[in-house]
Protein backbone atom coordinates (compact mmCIF):
# COMPACT_ATOMS: atom_id res chain seq x y z
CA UNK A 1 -19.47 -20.18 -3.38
CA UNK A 2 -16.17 -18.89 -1.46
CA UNK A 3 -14.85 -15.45 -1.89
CA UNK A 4 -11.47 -14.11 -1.66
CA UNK A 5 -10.17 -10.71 -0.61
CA UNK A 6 -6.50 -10.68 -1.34
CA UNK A 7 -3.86 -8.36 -2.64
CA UNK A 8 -0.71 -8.60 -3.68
CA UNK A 9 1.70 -5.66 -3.60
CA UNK A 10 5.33 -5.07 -4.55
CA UNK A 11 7.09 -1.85 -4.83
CA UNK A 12 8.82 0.74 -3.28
CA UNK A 13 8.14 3.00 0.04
CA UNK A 14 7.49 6.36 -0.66
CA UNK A 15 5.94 7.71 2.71
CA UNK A 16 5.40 5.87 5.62
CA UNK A 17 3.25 8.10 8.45
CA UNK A 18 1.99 6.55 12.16
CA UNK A 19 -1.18 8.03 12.97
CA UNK A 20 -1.34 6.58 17.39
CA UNK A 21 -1.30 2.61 17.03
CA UNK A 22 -1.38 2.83 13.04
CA UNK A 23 0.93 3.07 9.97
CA UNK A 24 -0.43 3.96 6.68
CA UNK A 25 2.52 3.53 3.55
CA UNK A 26 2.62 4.76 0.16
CA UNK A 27 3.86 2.53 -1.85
CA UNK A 28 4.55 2.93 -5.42
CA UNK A 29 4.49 -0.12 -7.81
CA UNK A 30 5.29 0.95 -12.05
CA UNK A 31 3.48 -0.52 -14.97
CA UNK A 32 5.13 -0.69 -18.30
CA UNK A 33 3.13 -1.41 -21.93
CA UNK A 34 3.51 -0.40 -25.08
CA UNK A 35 0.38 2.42 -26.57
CA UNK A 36 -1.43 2.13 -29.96
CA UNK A 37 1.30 3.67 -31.95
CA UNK A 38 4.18 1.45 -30.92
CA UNK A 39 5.88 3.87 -28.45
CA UNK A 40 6.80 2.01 -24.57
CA UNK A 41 4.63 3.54 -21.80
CA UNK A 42 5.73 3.83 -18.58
CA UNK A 43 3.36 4.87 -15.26
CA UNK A 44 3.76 5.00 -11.14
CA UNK A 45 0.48 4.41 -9.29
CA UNK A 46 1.03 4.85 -5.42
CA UNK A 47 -0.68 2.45 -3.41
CA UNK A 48 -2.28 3.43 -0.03
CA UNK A 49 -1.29 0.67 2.39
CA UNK A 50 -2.64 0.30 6.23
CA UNK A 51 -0.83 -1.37 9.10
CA UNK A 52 -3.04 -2.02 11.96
CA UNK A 53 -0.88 -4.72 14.20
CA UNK A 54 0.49 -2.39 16.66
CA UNK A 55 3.62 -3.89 16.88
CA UNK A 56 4.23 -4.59 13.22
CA UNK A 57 3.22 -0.53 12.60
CA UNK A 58 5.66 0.38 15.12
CA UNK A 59 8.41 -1.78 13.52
CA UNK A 60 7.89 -0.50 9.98
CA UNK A 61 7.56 3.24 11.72
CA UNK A 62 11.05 3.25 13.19
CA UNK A 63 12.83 0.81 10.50
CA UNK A 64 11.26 1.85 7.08
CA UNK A 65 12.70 4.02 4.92
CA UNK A 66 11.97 6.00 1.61
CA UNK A 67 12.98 3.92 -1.20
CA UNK A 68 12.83 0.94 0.49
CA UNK A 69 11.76 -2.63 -1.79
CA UNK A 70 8.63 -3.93 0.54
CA UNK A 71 6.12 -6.91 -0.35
CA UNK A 72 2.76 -6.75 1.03
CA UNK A 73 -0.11 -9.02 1.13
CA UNK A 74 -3.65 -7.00 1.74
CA UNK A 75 -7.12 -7.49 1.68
CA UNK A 76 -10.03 -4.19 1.18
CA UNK A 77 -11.92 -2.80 3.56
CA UNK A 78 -14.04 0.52 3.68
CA UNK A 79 -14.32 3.03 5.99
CA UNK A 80 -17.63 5.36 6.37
CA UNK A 81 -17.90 8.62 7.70
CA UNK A 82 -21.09 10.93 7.92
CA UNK A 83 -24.24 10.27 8.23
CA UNK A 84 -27.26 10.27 6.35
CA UNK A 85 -27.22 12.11 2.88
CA UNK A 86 -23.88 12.99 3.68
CA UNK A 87 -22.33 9.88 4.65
CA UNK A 88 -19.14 8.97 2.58
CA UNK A 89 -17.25 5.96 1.85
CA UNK A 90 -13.63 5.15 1.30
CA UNK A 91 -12.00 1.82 0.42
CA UNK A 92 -8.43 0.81 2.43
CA UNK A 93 -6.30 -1.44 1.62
CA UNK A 94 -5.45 -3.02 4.87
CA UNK A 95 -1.92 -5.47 5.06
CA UNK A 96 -2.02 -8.85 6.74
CA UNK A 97 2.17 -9.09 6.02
CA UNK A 98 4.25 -6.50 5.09
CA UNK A 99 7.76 -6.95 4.64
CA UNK A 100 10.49 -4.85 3.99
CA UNK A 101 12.72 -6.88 1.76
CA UNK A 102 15.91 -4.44 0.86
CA UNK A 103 16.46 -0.90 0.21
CA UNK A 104 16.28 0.43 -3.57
CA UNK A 105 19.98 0.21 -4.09
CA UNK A 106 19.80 -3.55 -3.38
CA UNK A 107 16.80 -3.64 -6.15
């Protein structure tokens, strides 16, 4: 059976930092529903996003902004560090495109 490691993101730039050849970007994306008793709900989760291609991380680096309407296509990955009992595990969320589509005033 074939698997499939894809996610879809669309939101807004919050922070973008470059750590050497990499750019990791928050990006927020908002949920609305409406709670047991009738009242409308409204949250902001902030999505982790890595850029590895070094010259797409460098773009987004010197171009992106706060605020700024991006879509990005991801897949997950995880990341160990430690070793033994101590060894740890994160997940990342690692973009294959990420573009930045218009700032939030254009939203």
């Amino acid at each position: 059976m074939r698997s499939i490691n894809r996610l879809t993101i669309l939101g807004h730039i919050g922070n973008v930092k470059t750590f050497g050849k990499v750019t990791k970007v928050s990006v927020a994306t908002n949920r609305n529903w409406t709670d047991a008793k009738g009242r409308k709900q409204e949250r902001c989760d902030w999505v982790p996003v890595t850029i590895l291609d070094e010259a797409q991380a460098r773009w987004i680096a010197e171009n992106a902004s706060k605020g700024d309407r991006v879509y990005a296509e991801a897949r997950v990955g995880e990341t160990s560090y430690g070793e033994g009992e101590d060894r740890k595990f994160t997940v990342d969320i690692i973009a294959t495109t990420f573009n930045v589509m218009a700032g939030r005033e254009a939203a």
